[in-house]
N, C-alpha and C. Protein backbone atom coordinates (compact mmCIF):
# COMPACT_ATOMS: atom_id res chain seq x y z
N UNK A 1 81.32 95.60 133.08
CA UNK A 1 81.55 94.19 132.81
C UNK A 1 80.80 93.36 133.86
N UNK A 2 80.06 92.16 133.60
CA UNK A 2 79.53 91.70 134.56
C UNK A 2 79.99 89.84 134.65
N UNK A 3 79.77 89.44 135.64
CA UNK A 3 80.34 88.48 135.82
C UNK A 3 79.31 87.63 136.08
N UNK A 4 78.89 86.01 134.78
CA UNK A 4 77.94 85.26 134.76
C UNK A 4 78.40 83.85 134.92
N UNK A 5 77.25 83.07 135.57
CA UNK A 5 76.94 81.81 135.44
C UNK A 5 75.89 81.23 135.32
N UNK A 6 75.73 80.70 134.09
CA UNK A 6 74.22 79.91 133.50
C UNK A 6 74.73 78.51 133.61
N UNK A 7 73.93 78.03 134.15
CA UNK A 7 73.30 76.04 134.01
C UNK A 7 72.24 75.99 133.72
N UNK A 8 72.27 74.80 132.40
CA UNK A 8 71.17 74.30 132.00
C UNK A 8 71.10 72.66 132.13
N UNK A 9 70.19 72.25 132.50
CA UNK A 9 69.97 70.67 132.92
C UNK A 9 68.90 70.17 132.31
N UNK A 10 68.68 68.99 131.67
CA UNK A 10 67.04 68.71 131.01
C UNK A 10 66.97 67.52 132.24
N UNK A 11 65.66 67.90 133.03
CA UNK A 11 65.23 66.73 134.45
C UNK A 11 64.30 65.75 133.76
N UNK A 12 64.40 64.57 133.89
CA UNK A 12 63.10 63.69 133.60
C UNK A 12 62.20 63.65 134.35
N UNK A 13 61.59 64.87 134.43
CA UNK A 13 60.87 65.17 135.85
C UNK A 13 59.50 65.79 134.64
N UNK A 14 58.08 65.66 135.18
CA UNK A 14 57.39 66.77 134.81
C UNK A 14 57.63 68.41 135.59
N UNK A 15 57.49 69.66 134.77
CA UNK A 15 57.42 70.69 134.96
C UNK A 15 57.13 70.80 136.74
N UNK A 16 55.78 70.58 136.66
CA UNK A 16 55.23 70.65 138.31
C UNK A 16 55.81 70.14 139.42
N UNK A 17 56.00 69.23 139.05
CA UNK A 17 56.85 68.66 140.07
C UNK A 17 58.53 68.88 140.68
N UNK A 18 58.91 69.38 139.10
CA UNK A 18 60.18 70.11 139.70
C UNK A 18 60.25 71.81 139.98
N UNK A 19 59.14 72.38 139.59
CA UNK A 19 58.35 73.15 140.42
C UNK A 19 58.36 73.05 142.18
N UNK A 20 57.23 72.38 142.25
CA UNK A 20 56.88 71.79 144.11
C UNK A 20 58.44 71.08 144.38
N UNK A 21 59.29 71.11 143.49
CA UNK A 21 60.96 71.01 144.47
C UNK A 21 61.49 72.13 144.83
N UNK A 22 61.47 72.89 143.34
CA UNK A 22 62.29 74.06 143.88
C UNK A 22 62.22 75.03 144.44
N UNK A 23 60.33 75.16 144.78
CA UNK A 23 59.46 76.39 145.46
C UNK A 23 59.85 75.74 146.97
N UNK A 24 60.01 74.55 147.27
CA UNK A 24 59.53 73.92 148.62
C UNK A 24 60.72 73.87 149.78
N UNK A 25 61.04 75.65 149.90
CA UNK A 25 62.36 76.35 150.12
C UNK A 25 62.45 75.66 151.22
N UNK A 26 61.32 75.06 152.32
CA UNK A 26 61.43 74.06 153.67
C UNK A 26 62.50 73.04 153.55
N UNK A 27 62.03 72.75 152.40
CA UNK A 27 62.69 71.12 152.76
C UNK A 27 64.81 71.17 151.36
N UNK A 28 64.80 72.31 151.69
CA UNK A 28 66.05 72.50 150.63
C UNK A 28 66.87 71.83 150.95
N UNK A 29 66.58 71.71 152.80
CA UNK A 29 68.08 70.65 153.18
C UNK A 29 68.47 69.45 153.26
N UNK A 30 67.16 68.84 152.41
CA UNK A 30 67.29 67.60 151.91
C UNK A 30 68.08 67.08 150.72
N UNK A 31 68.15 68.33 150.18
CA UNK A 31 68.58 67.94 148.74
C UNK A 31 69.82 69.27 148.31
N UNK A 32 69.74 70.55 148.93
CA UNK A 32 70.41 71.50 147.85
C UNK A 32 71.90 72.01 148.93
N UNK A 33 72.85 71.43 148.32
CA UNK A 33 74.22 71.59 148.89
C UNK A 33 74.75 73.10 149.43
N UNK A 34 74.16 73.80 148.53
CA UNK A 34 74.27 75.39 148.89
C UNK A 34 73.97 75.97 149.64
N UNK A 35 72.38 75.75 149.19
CA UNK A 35 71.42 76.70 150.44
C UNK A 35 70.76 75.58 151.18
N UNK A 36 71.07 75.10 152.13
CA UNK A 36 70.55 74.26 152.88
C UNK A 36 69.59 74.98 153.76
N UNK A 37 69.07 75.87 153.87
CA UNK A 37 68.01 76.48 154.96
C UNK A 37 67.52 78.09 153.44
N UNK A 38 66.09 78.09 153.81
CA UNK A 38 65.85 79.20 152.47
C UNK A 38 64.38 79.37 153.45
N UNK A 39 64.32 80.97 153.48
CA UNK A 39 62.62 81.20 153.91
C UNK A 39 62.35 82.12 152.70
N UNK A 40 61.11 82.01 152.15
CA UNK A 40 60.66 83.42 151.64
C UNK A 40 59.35 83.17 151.04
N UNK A 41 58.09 84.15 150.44
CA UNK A 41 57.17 83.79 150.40
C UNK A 41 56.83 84.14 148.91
N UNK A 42 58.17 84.02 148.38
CA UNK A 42 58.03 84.43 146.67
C UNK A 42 57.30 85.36 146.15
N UNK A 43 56.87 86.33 146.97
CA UNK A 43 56.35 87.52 146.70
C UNK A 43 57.13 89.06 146.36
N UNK A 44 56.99 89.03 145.02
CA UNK A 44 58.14 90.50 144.96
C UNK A 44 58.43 91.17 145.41
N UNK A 45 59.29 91.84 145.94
CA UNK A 45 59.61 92.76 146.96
C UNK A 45 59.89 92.47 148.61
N UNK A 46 59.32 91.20 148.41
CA UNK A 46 59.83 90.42 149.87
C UNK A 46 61.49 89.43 150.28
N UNK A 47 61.58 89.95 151.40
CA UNK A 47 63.22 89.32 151.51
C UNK A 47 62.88 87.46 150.54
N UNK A 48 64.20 87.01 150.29
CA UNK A 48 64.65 85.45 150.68
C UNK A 48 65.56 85.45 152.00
N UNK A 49 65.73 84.95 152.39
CA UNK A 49 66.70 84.54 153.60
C UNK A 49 67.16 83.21 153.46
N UNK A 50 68.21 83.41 153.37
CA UNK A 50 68.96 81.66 153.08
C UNK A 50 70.31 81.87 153.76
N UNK A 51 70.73 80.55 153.96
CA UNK A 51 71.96 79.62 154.66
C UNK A 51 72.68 79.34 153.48
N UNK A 52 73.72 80.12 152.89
CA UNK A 52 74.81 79.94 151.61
C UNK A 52 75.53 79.59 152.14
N UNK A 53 75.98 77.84 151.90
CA UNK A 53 77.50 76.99 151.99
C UNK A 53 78.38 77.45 150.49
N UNK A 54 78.88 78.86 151.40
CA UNK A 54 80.38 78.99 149.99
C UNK A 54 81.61 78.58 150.46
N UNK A 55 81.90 79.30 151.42
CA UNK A 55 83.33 78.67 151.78
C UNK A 55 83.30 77.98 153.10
N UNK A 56 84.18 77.11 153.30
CA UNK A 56 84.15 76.04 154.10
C UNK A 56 82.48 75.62 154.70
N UNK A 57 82.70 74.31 155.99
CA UNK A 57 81.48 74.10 156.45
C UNK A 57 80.29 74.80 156.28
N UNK A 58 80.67 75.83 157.22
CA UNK A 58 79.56 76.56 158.11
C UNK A 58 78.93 76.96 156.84
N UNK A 59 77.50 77.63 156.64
CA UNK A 59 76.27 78.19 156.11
C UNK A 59 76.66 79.83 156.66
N UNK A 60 76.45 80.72 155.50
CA UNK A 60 76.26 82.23 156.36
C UNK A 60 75.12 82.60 155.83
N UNK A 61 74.17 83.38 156.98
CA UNK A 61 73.08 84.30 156.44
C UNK A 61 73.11 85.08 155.12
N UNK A 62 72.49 85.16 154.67
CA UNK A 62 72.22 86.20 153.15
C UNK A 62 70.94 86.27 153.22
N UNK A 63 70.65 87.70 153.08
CA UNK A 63 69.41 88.45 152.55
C UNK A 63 69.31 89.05 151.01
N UNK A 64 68.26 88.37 150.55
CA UNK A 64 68.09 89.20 149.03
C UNK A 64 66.82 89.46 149.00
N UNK A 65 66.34 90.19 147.77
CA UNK A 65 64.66 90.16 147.50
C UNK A 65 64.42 89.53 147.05
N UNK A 66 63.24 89.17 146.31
CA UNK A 66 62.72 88.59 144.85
C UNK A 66 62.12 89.52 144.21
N UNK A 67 62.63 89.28 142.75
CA UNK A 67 62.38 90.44 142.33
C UNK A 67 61.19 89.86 141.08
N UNK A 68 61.01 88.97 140.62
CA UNK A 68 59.97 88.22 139.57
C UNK A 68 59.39 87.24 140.16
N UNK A 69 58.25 86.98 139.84
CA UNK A 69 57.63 84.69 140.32
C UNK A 69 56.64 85.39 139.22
N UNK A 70 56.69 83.58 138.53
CA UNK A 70 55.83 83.76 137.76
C UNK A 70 55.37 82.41 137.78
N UNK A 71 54.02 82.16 138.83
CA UNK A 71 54.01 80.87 139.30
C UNK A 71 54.39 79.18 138.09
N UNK A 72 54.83 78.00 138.58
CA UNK A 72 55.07 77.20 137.60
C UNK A 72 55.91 77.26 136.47
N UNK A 73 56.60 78.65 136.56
CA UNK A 73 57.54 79.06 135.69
C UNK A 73 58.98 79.70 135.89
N UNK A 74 59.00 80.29 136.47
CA UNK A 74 60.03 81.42 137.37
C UNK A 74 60.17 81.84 138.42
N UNK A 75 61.27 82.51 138.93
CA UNK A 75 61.50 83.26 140.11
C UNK A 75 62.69 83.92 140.25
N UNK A 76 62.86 85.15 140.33
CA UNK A 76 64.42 85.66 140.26
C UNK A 76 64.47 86.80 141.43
N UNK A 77 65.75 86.66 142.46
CA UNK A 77 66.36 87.48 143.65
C UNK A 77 67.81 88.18 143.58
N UNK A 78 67.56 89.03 143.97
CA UNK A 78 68.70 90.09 143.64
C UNK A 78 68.79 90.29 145.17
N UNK A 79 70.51 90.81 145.00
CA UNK A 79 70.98 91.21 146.43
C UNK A 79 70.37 92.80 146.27
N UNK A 80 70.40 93.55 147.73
CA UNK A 80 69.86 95.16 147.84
C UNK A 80 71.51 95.64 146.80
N UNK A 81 71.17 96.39 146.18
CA UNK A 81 72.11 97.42 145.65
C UNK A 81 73.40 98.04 146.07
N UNK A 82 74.39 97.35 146.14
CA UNK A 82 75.40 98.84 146.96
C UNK A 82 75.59 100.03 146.03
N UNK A 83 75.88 100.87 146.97
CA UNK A 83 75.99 102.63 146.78
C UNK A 83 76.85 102.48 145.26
N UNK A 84 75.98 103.52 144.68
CA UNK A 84 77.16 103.96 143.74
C UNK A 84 77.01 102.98 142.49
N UNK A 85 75.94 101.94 142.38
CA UNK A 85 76.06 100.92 141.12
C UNK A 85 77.30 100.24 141.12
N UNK A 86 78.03 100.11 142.35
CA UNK A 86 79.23 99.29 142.55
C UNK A 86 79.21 98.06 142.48
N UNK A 87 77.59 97.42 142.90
CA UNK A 87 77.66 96.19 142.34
C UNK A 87 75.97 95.49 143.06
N UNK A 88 75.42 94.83 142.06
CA UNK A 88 74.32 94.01 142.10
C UNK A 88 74.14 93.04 141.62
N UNK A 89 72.92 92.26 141.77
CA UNK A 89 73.31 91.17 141.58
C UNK A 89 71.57 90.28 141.10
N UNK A 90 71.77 89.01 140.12
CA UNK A 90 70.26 88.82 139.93
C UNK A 90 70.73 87.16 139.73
N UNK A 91 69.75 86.47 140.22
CA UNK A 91 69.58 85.12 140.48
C UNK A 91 68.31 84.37 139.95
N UNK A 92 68.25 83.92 138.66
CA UNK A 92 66.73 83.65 138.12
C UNK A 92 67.03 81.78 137.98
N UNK A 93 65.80 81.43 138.41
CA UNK A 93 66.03 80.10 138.27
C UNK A 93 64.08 79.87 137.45
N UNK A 94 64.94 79.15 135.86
CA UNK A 94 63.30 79.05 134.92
C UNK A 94 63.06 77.91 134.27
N UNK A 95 62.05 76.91 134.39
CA UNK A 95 61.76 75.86 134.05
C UNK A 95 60.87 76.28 132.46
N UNK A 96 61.43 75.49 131.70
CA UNK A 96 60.64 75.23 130.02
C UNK A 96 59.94 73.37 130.23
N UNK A 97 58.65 73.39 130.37
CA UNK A 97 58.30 71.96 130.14
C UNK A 97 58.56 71.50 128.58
N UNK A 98 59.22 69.94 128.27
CA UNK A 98 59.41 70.28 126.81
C UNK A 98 59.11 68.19 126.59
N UNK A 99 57.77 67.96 127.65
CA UNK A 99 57.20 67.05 126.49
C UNK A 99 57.86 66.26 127.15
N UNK A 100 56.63 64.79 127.22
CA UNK A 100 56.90 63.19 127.58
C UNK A 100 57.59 63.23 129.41
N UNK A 101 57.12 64.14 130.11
CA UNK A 101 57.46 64.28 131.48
C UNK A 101 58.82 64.87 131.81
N UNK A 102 59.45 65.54 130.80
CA UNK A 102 60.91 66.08 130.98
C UNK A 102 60.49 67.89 131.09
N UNK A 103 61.42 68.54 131.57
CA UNK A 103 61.82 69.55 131.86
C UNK A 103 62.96 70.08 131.95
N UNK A 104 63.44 71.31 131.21
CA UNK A 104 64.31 72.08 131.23
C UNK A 104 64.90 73.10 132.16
N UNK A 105 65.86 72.76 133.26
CA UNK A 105 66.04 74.05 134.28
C UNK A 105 66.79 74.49 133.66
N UNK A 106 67.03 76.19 134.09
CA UNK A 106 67.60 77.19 134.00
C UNK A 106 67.91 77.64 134.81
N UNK A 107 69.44 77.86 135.39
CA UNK A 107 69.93 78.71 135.98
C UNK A 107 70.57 79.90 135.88
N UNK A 108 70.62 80.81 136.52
CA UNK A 108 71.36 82.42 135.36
C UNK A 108 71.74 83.01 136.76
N UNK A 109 72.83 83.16 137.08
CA UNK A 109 73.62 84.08 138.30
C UNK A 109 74.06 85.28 137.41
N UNK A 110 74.15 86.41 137.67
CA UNK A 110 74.82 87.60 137.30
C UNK A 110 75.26 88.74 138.34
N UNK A 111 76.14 88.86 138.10
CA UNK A 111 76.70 90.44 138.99
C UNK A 111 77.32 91.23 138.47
N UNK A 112 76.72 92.65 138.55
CA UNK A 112 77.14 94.07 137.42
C UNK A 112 77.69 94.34 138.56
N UNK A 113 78.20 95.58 137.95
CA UNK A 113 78.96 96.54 138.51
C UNK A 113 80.43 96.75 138.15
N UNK A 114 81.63 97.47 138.69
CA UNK A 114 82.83 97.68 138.94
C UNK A 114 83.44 96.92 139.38
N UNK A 115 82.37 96.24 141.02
CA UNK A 115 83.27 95.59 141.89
C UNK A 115 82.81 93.71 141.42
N UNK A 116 81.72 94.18 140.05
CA UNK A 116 81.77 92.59 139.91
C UNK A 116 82.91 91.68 139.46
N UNK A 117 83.77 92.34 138.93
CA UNK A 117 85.07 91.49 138.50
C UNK A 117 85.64 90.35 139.69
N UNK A 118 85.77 91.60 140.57
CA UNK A 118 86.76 91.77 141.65
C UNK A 118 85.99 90.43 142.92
N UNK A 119 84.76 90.36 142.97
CA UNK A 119 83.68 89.75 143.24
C UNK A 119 83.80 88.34 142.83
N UNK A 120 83.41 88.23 141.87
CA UNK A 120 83.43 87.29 140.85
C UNK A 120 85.01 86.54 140.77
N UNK A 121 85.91 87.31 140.72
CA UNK A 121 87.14 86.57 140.50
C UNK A 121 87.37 85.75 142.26
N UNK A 122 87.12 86.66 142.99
CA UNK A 122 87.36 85.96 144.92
C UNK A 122 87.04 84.85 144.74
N UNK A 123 85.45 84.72 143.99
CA UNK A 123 83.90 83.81 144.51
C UNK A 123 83.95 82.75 143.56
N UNK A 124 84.70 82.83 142.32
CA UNK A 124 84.38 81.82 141.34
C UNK A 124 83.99 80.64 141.35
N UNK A 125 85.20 80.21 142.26
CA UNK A 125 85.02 78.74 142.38
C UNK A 125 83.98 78.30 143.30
N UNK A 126 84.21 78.94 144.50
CA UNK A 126 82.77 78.79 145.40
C UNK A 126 81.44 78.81 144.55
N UNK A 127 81.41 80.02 143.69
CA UNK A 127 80.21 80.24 143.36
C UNK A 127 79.72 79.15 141.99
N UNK A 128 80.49 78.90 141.38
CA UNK A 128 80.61 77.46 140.24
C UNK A 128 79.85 76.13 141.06
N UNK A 129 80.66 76.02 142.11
CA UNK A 129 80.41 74.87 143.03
C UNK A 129 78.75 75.02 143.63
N UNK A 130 78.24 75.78 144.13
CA UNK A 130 77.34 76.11 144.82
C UNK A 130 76.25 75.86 144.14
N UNK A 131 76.39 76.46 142.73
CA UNK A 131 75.17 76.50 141.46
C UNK A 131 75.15 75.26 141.28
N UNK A 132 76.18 74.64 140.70
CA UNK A 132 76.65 73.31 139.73
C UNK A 132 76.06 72.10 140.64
N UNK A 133 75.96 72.21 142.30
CA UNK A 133 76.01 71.24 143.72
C UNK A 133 74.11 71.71 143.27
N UNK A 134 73.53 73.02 143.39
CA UNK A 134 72.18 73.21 143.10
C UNK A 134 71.87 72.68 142.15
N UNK A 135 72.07 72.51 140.78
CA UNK A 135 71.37 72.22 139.94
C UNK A 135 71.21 70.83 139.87
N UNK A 136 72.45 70.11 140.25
CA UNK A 136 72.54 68.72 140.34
C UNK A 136 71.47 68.08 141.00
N UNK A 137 71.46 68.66 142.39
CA UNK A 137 70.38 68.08 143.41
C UNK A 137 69.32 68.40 142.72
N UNK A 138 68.96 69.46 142.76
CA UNK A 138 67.71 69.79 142.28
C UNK A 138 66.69 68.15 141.17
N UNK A 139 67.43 68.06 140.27
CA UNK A 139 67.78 67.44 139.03
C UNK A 139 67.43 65.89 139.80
N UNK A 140 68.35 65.50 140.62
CA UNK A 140 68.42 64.36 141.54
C UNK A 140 67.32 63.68 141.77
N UNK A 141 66.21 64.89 143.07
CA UNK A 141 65.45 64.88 143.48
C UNK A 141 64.04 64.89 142.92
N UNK A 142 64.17 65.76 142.02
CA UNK A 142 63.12 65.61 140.88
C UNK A 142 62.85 64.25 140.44
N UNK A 143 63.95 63.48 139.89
CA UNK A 143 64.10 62.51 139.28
C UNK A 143 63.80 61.11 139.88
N UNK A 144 64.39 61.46 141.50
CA UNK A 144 63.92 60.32 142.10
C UNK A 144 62.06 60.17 142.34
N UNK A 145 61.50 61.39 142.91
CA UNK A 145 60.67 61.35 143.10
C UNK A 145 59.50 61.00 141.92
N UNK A 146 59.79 61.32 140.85
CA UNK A 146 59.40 61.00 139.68
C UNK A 146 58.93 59.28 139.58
N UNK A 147 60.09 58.52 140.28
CA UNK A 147 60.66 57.46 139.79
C UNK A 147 59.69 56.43 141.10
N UNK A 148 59.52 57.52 142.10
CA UNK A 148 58.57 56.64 143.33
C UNK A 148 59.49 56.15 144.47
């Protein structure tokens, strides 16, 4: 059984530009409530390193890979595997351009495993909040900048 969360948002943003937001992992702490600090060089197989605001204040370290980029289009990071297929995890975030300067984000969280229930039921709300606080900004920022 695996435990999901998809957001979808249409930005009045062109494609590219909410692109050069969401690649521009520097400046995340301008705008993205979650991960306020993100390094990585979107190259498959290479860490992300980010600052996840789940529970209270503070930011904690997390390491994942990336496991897809498909420049102007995609990018998806998975946590390393624990033992045993007990539980993993995949994070794709995918823009559809759809005409007159708007764009479609996509968000898709998933976690398999055994211990994803168990995971998933702790994290829910944190993890609802975190996405829902991302997509918003994201969306925000796009929009303003759009706007000048």
């Amino acid at each position: 059984m695996a435990f999901v969360i998809d957001n979808t948002v249409e930005i009045e943003a062109p494609a590219e530009l909410v692109w050069q937001v969401l690649t521009d992992v520097d400046n995340y702490g301008e705008w993205n409530p979650f991960v306020p600090e993100c390094k990585t060089t979107l190259e498959p197989g290479t860490p992300i390193d980010m600052q996840v605001r789940l529970v209270g204040p503070k930011p904690r370290a997390q390491r994942e890979y990336i496991k897809t980029h498909t420049p102007g289009s995609e990018f998806s990071y998975g946590m390393k595997p624990a033992p045993l297929g007990l539980l993993s995890s995949i994070r794709q975030h995918t823009l559809t351009p759809l005409g007159d300067g708007r764009t479609r984000y996509e968000s898709h969280f998933q976690l398999n495993g055994p211990l994803s229930v168990v995971v998933g039921g702790l994290m829910s709300k944190a993890l609802h909040k975190g996405f829902n606080g991302m997509t918003d900004g994201l969306k925000q920022r796009a929009e303003t900048l759009v706007r000048g």
